[in-house]
PDB file of N, CA and C in Angstrom:
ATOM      1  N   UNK A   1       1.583  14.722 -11.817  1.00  0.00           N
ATOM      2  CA  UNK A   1       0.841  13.958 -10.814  1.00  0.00           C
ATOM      3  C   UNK A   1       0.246  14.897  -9.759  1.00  0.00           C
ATOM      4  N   UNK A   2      -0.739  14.386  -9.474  1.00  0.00           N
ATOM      5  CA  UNK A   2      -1.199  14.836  -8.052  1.00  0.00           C
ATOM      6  C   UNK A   2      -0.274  15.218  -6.852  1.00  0.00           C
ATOM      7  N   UNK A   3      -0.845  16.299  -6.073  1.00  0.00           N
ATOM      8  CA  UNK A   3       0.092  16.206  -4.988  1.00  0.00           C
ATOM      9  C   UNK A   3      -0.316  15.734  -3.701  1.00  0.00           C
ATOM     10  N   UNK A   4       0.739  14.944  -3.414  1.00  0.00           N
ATOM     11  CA  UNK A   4       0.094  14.441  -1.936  1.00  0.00           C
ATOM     12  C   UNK A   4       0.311  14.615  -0.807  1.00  0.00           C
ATOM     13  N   UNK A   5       0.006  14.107   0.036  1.00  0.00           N
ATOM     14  CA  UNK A   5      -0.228  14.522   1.375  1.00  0.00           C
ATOM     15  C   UNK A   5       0.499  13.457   2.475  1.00  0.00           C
ATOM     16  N   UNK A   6       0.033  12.166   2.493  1.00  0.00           N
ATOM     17  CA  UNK A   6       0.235  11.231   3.147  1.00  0.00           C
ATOM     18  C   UNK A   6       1.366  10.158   2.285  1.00  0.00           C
ATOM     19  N   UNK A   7       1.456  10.196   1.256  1.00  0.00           N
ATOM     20  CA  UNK A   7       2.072   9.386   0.367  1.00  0.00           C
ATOM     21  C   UNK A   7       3.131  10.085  -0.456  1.00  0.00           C
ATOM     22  N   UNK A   8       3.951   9.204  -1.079  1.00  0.00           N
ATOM     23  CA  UNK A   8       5.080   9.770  -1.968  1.00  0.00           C
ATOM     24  C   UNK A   8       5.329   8.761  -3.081  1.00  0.00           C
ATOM     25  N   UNK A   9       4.756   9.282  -3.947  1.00  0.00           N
ATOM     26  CA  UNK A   9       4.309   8.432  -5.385  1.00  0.00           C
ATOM     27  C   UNK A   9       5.740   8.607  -6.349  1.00  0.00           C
ATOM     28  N   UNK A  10       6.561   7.760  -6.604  1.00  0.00           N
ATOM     29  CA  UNK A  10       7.485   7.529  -7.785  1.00  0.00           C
ATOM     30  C   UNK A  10       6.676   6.541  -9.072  1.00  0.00           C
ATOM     31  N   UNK A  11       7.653   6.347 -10.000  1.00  0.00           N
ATOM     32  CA  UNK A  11       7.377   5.453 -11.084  1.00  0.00           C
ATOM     33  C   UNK A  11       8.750   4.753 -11.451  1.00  0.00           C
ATOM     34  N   UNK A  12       8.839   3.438 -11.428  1.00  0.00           N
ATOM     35  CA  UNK A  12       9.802   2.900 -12.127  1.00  0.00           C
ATOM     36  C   UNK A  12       9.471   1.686 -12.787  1.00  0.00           C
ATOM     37  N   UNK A  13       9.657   2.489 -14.224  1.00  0.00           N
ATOM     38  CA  UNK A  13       9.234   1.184 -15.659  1.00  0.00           C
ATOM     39  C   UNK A  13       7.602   1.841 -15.286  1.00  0.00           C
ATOM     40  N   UNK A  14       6.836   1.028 -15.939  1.00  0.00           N
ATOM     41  CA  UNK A  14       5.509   0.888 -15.583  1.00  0.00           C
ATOM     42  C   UNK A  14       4.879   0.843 -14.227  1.00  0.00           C
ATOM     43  N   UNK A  15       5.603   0.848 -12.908  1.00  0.00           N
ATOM     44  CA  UNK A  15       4.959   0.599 -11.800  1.00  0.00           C
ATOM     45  C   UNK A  15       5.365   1.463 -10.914  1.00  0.00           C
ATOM     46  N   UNK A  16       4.138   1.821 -10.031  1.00  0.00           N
ATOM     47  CA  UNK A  16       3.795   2.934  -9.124  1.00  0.00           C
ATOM     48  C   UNK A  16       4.439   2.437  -7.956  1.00  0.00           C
ATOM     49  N   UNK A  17       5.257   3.425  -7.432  1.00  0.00           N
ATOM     50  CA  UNK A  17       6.125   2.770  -6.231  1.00  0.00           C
ATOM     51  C   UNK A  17       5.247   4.236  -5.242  1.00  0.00           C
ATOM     52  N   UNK A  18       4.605   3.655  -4.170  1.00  0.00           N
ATOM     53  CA  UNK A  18       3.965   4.463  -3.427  1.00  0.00           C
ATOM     54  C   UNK A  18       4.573   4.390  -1.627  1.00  0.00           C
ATOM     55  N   UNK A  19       5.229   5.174  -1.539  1.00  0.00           N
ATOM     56  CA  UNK A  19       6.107   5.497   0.067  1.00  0.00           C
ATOM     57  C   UNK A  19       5.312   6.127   0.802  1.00  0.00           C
ATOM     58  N   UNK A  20       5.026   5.596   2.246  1.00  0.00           N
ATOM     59  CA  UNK A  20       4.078   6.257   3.239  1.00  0.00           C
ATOM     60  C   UNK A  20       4.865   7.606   3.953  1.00  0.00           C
ATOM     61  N   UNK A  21       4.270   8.575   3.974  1.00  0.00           N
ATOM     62  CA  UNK A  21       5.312   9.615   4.706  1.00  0.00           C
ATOM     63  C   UNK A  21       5.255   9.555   6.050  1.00  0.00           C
ATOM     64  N   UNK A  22       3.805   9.288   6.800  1.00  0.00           N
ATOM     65  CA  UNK A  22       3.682   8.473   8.117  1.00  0.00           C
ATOM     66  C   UNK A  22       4.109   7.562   8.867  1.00  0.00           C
ATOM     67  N   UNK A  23       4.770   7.743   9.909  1.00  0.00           N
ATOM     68  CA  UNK A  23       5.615   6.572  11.183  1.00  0.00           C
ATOM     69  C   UNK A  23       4.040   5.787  11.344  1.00  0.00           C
ATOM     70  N   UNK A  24       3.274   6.577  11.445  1.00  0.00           N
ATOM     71  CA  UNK A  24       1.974   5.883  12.266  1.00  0.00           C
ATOM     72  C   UNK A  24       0.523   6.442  11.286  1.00  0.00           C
ATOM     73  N   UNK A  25      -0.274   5.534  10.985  1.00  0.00           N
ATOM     74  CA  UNK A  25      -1.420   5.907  10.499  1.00  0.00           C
ATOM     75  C   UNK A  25      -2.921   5.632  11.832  1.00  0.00           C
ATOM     76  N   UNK A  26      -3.030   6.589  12.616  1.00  0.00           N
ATOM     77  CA  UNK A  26      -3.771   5.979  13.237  1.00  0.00           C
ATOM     78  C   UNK A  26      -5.102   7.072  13.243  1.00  0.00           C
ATOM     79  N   UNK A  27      -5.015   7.941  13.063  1.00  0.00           N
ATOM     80  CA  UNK A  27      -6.515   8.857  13.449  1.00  0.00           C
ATOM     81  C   UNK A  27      -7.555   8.559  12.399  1.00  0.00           C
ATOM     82  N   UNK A  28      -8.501   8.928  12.469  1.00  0.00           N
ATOM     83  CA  UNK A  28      -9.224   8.507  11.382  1.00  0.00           C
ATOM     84  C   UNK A  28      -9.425   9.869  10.266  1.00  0.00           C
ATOM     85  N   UNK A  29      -9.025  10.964  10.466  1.00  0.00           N
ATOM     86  CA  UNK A  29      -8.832  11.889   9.322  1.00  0.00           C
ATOM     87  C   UNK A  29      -6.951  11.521   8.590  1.00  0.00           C
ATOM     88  N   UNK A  30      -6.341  10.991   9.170  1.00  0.00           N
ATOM     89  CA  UNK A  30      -5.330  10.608   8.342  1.00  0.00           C
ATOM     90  C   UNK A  30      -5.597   9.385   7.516  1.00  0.00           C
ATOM     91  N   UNK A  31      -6.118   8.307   8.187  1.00  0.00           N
ATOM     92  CA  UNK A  31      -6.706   7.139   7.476  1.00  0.00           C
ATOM     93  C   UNK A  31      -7.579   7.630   6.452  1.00  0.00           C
ATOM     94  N   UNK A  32      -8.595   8.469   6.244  1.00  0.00           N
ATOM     95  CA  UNK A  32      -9.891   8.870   5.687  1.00  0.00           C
ATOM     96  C   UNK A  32      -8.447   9.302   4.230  1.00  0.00           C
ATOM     97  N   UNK A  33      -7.474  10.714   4.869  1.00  0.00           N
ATOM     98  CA  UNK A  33      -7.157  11.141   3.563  1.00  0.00           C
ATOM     99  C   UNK A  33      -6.100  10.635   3.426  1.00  0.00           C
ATOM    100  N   UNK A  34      -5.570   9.056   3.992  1.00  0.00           N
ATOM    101  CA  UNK A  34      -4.397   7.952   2.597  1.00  0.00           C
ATOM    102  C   UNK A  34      -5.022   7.737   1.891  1.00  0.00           C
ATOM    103  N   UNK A  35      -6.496   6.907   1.830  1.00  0.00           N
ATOM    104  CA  UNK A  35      -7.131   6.075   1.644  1.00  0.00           C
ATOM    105  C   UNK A  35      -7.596   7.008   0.506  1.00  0.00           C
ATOM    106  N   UNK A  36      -8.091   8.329   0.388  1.00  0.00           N
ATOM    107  CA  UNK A  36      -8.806   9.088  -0.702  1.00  0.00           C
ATOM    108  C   UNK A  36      -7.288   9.253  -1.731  1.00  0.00           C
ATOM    109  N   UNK A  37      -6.362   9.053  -0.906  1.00  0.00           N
ATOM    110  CA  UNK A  37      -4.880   9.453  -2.070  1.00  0.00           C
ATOM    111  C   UNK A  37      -4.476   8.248  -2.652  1.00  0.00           C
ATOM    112  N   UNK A  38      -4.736   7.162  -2.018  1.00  0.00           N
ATOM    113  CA  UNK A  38      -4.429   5.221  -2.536  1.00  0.00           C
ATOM    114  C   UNK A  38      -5.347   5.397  -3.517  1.00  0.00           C
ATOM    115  N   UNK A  39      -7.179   5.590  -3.069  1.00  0.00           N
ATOM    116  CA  UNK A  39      -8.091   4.955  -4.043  1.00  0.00           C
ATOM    117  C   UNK A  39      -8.086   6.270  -5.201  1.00  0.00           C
ATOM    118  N   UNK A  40      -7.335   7.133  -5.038  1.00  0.00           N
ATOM    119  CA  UNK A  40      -7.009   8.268  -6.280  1.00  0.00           C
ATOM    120  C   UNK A  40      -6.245   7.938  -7.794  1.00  0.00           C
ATOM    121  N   UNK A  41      -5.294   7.543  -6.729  1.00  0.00           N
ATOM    122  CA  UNK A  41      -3.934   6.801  -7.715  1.00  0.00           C
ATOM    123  C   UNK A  41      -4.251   6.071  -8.404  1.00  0.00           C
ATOM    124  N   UNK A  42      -4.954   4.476  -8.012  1.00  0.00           N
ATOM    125  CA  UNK A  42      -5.449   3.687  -8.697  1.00  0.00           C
ATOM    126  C   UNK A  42      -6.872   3.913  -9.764  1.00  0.00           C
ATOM    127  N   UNK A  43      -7.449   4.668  -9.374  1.00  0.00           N
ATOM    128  CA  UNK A  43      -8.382   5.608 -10.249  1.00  0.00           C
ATOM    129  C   UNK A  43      -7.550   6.077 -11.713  1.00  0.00           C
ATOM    130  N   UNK A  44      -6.539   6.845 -11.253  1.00  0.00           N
ATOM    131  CA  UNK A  44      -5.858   7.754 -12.518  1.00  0.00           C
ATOM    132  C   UNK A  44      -5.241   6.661 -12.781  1.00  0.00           C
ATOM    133  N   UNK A  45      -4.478   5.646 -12.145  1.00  0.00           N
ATOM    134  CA  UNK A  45      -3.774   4.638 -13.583  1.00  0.00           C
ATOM    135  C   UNK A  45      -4.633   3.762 -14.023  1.00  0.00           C
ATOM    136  N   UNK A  46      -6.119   3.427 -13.617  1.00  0.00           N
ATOM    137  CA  UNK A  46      -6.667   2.087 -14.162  1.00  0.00           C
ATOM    138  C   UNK A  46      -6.295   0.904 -13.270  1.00  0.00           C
ATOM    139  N   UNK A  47      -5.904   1.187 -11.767  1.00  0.00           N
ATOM    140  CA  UNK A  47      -5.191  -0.352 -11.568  1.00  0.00           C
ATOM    141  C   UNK A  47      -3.640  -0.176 -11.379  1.00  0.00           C
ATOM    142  N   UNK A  48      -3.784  -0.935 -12.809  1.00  0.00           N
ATOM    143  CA  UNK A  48      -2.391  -1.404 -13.475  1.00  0.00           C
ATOM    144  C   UNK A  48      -1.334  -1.990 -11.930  1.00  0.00           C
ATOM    145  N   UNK A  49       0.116  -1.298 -12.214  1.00  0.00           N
ATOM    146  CA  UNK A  49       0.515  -2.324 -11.352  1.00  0.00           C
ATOM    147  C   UNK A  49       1.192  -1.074  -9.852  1.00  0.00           C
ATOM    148  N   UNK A  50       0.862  -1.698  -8.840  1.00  0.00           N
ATOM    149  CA  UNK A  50       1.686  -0.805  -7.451  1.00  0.00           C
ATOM    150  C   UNK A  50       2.498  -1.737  -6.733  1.00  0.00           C
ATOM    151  N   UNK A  51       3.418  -0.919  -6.452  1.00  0.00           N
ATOM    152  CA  UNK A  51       3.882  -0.997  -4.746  1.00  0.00           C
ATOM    153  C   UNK A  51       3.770  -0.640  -3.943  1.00  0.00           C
ATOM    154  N   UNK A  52       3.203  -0.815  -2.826  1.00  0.00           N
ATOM    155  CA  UNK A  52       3.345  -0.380  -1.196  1.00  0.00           C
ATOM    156  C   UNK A  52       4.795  -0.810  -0.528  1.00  0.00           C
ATOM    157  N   UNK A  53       5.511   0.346   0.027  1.00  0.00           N
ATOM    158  CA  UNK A  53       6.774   0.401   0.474  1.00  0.00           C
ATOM    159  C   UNK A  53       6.524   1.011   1.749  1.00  0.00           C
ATOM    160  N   UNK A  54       5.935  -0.031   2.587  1.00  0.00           N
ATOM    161  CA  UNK A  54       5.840   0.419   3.961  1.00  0.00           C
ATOM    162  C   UNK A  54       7.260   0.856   5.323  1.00  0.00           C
ATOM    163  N   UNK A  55       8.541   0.867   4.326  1.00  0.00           N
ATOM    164  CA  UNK A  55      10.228   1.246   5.465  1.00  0.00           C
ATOM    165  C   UNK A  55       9.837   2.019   6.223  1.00  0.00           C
ATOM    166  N   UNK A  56       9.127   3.585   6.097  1.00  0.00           N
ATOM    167  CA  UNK A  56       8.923   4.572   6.980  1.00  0.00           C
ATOM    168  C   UNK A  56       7.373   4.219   8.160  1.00  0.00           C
ATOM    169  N   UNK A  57       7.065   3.132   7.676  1.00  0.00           N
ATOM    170  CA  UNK A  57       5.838   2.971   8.584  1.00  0.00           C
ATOM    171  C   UNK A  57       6.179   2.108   9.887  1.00  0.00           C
ATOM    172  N   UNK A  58       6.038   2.584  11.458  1.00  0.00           N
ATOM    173  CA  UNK A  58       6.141   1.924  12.321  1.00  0.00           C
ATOM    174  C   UNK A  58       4.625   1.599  12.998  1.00  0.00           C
ATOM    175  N   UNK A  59       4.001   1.755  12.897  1.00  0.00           N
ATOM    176  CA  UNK A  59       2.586   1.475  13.155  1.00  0.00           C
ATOM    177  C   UNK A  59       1.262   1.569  12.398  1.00  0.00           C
ATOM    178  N   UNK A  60      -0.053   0.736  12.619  1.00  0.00           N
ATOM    179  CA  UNK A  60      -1.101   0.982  11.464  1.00  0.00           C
ATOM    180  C   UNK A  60      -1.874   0.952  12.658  1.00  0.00           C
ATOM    181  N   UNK A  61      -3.472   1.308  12.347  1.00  0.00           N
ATOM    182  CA  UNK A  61      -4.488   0.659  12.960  1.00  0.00           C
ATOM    183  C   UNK A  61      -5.691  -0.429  12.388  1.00  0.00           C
ATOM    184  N   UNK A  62      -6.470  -0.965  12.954  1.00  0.00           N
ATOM    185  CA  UNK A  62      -6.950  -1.993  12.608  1.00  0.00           C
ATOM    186  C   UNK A  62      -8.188  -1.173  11.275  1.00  0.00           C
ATOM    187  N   UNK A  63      -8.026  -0.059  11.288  1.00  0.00           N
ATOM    188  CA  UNK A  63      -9.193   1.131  10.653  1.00  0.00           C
ATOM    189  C   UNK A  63      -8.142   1.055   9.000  1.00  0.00           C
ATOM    190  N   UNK A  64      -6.626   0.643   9.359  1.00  0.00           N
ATOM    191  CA  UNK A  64      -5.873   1.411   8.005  1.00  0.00           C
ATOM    192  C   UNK A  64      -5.545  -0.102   7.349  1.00  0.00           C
ATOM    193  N   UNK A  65      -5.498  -0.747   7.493  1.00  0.00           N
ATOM    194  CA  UNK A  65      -5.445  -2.245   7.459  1.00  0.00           C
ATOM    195  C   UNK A  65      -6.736  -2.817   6.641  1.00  0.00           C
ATOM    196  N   UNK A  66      -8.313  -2.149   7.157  1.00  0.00           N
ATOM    197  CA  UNK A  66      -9.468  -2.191   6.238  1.00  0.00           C
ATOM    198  C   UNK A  66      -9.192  -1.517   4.908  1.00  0.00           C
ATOM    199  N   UNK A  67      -8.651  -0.295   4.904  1.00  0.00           N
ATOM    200  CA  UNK A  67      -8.238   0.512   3.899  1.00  0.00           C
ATOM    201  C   UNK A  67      -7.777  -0.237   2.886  1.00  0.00           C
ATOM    202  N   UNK A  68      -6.577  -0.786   3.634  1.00  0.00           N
ATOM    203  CA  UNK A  68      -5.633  -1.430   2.193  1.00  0.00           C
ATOM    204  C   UNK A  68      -6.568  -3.053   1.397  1.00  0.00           C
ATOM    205  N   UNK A  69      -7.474  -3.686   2.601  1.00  0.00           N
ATOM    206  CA  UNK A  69      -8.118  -4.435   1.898  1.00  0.00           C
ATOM    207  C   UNK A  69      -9.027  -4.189   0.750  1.00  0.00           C
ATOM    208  N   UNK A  70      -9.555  -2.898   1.156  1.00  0.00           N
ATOM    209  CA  UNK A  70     -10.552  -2.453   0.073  1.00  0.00           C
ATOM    210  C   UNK A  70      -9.676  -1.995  -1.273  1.00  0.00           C
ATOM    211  N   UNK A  71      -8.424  -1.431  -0.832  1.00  0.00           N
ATOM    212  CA  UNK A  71      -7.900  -0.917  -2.372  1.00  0.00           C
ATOM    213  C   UNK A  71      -7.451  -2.355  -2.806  1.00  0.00           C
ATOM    214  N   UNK A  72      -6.734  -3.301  -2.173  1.00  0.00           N
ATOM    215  CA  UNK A  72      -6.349  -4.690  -2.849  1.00  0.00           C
ATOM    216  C   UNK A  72      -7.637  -5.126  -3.606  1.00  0.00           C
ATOM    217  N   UNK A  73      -8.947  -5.100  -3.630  1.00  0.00           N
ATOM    218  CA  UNK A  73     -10.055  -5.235  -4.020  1.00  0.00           C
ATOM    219  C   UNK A  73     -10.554  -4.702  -5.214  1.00  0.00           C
ATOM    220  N   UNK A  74     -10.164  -3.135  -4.943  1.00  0.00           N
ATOM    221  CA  UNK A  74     -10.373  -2.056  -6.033  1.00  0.00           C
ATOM    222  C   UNK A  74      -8.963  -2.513  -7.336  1.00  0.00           C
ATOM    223  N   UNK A  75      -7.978  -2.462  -7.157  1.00  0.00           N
ATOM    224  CA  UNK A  75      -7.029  -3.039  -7.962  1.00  0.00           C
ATOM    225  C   UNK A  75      -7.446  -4.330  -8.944  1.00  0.00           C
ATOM    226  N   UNK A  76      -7.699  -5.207  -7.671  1.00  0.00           N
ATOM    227  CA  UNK A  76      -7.847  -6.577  -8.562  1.00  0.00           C
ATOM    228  C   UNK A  76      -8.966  -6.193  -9.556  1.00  0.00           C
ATOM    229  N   UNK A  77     -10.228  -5.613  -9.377  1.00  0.00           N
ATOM    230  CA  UNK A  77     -11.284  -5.139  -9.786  1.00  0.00           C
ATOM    231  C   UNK A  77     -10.872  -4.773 -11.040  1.00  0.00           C
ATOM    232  N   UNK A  78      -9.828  -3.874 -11.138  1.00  0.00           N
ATOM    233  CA  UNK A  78      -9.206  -2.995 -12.379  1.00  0.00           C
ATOM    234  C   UNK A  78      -8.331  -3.925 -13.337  1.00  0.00           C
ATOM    235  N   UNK A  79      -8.121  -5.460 -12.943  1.00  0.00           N
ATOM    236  CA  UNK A  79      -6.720  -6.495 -13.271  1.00  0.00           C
ATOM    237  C   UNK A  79      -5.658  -5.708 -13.057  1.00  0.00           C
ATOM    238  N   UNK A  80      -5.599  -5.001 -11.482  1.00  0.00           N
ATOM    239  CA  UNK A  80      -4.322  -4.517 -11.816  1.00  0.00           C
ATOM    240  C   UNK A  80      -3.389  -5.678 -10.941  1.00  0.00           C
ATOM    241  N   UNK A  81      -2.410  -5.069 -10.080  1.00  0.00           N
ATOM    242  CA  UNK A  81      -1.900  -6.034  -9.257  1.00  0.00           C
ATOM    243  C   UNK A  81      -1.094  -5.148  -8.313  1.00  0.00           C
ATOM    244  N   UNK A  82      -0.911  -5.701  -7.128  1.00  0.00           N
ATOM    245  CA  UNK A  82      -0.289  -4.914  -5.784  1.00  0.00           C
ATOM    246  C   UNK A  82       0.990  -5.850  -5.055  1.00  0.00           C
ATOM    247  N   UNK A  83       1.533  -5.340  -4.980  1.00  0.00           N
ATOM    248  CA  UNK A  83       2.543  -5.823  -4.212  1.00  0.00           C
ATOM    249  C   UNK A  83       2.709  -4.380  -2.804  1.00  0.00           C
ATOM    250  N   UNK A  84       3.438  -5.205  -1.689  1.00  0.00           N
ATOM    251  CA  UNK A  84       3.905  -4.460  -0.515  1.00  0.00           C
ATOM    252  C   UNK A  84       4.946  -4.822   0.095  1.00  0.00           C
ATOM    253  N   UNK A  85       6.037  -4.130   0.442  1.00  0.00           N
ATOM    254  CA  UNK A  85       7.262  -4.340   0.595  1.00  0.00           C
ATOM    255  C   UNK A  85       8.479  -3.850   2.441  1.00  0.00           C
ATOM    256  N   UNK A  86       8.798  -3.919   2.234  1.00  0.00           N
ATOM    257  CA  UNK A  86       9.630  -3.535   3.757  1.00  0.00           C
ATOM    258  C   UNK A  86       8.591  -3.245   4.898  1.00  0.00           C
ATOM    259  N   UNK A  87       7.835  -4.110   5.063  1.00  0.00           N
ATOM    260  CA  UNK A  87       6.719  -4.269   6.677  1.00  0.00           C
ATOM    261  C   UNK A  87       7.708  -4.957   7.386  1.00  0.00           C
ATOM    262  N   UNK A  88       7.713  -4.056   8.751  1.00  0.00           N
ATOM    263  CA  UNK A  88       8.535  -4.444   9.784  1.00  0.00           C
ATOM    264  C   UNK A  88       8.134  -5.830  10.277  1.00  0.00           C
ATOM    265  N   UNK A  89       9.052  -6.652  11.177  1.00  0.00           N
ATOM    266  CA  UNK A  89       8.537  -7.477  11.715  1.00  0.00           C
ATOM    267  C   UNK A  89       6.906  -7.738  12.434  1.00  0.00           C
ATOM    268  N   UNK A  90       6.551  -6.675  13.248  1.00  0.00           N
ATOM    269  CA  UNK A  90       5.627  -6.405  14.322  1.00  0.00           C
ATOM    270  C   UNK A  90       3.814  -6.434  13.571  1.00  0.00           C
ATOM    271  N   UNK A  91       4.821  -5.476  12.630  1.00  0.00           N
ATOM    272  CA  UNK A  91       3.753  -5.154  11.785  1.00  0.00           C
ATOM    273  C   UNK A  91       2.977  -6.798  11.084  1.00  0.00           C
ATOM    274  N   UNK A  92       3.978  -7.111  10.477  1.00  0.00           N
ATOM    275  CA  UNK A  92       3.708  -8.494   9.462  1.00  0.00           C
ATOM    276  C   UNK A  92       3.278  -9.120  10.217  1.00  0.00           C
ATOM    277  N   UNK A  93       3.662  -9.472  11.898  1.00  0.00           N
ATOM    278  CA  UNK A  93       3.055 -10.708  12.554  1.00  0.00           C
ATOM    279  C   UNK A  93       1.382 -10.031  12.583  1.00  0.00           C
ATOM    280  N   UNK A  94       0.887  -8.786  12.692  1.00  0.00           N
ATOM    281  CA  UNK A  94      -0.422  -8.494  12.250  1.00  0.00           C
ATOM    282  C   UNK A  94      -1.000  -8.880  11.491  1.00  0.00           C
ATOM    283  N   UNK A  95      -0.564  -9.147  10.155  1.00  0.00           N
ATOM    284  CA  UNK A  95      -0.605  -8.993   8.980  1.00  0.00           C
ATOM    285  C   UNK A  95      -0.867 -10.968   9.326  1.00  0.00           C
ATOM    286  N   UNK A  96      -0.214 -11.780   9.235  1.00  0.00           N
ATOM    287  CA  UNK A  96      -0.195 -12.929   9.487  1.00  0.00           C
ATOM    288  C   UNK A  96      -1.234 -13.695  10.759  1.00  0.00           C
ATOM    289  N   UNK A  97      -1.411 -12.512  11.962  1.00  0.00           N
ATOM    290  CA  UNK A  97      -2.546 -13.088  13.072  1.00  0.00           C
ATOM    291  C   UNK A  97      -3.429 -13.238  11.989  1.00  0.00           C
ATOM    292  N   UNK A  98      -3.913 -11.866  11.318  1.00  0.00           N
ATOM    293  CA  UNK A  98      -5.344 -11.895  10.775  1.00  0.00           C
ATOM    294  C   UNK A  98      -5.583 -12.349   9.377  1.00  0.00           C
ATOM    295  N   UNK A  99      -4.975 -13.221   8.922  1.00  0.00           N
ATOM    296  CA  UNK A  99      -4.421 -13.763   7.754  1.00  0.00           C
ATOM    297  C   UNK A  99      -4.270 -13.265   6.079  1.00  0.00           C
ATOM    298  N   UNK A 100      -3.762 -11.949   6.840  1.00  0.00           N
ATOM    299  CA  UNK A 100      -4.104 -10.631   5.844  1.00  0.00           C
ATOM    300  C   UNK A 100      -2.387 -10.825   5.046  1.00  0.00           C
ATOM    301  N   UNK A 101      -1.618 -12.032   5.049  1.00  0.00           N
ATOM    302  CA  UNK A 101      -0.717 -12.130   4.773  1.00  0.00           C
ATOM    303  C   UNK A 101      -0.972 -12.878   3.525  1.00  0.00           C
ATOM    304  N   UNK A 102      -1.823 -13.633   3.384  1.00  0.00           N
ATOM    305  CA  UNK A 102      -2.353 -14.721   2.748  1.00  0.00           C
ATOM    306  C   UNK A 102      -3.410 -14.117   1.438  1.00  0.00           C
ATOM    307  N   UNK A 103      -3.827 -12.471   1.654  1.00  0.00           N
ATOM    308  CA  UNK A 103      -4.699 -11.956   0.775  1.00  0.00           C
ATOM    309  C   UNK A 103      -3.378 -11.189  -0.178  1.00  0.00           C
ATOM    310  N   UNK A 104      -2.696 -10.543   0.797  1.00  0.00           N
ATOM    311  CA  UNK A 104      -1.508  -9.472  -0.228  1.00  0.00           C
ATOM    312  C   UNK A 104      -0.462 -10.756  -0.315  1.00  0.00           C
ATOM    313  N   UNK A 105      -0.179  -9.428  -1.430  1.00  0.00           N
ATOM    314  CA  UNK A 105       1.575 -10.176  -2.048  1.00  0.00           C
ATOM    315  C   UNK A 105       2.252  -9.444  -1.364  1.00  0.00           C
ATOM    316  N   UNK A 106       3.129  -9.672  -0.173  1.00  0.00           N
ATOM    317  CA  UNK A 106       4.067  -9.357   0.820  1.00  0.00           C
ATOM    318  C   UNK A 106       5.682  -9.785   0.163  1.00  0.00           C
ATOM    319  N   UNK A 107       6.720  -8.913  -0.001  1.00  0.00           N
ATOM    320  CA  UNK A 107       8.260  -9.021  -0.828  1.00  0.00           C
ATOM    321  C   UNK A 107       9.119  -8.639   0.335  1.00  0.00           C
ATOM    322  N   UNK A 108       9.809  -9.211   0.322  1.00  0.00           N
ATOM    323  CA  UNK A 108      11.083  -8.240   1.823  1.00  0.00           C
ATOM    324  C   UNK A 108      11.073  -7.315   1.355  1.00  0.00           C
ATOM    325  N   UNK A 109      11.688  -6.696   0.172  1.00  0.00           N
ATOM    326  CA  UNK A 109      12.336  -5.573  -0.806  1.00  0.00           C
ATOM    327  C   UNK A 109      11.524  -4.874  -2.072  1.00  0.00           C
ATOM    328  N   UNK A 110      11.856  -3.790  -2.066  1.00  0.00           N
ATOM    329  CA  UNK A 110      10.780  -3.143  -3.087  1.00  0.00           C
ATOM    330  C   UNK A 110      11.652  -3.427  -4.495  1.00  0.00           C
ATOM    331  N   UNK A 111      12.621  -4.184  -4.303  1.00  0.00           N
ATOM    332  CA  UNK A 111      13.265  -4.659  -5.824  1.00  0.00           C
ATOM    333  C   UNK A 111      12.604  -5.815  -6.096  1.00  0.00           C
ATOM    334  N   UNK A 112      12.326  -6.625  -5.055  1.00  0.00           N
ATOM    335  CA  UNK A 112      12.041  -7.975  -5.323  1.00  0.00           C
ATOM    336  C   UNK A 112      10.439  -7.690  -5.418  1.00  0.00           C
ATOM    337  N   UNK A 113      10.171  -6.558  -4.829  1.00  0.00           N
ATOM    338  CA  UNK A 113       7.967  -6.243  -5.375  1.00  0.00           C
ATOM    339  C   UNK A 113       8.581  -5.769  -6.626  1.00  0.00           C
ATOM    340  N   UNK A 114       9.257  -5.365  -7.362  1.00  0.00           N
ATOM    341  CA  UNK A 114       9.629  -4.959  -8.378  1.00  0.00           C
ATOM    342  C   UNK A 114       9.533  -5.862  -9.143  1.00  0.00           C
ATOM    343  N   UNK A 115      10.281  -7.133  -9.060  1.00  0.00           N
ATOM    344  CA  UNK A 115      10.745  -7.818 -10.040  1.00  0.00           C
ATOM    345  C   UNK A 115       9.490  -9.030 -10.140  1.00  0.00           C
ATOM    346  N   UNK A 116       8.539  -9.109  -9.242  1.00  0.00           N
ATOM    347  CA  UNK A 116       7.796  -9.976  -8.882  1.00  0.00           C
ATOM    348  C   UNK A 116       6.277  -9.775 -10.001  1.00  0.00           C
ATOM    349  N   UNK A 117       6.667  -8.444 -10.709  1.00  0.00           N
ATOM    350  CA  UNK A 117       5.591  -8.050 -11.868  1.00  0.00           C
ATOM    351  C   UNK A 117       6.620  -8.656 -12.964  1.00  0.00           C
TER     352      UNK A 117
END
């Protein structure tokens, strides 16, 4: 695999378990290079199936939040499918103001985004 930068890419079974190494995604050259390492990944598998395992993330900006809409986009595009997992409280009520709760598949647990393919 690729090596990355912002992310920490496992595999279990068929599905890409992708860990943010970032507390905070906020500048726009860190946003610019998740976003070239997200829309990479999904490039080299076709899609197919991910997780987002946001535990290490305590903050986003409204710039990294566009990001993930466009790859949820790029995925479906591919029939793949996305799941996202351990978003803190603070975070999710974001996620829920802007009804960006209602576009992703949101799991408490990256077993249960696991098991949810």
């Amino acid at each position: 695999m690729t090596a990355h930068h912002r992310i920490d890419v496992s595999k279990v079974g068929d599905v890409t378990v992708v860990r943010f190494v970032d507390k905070t995604v906020l500048d726009e050259s860190s946003i610019h290079e998740l976003g070239q390492e997200l829309f990479g990944l999904v490039d080299a598998q076709n899609g197919r199936k991910m997780v987002l395992n946001f535990s290490n993330v305590e903050f986003i900006s409204s710039a990294t939040l566009g990001k993930l809409i466009v790859l949820d986009r790029k995925v479906k595009t591919l029939n793949g499918r996305l799941r996202m997992c351990h978003i803190r409280p603070e975070i999710l009520e974001v996620f829920r103001i802007t009804k960006l709760d209602k576009l992703f598949d949101i799991r408490d647990g990256e077993s249960e985004a696991l098991a949810a393919f």
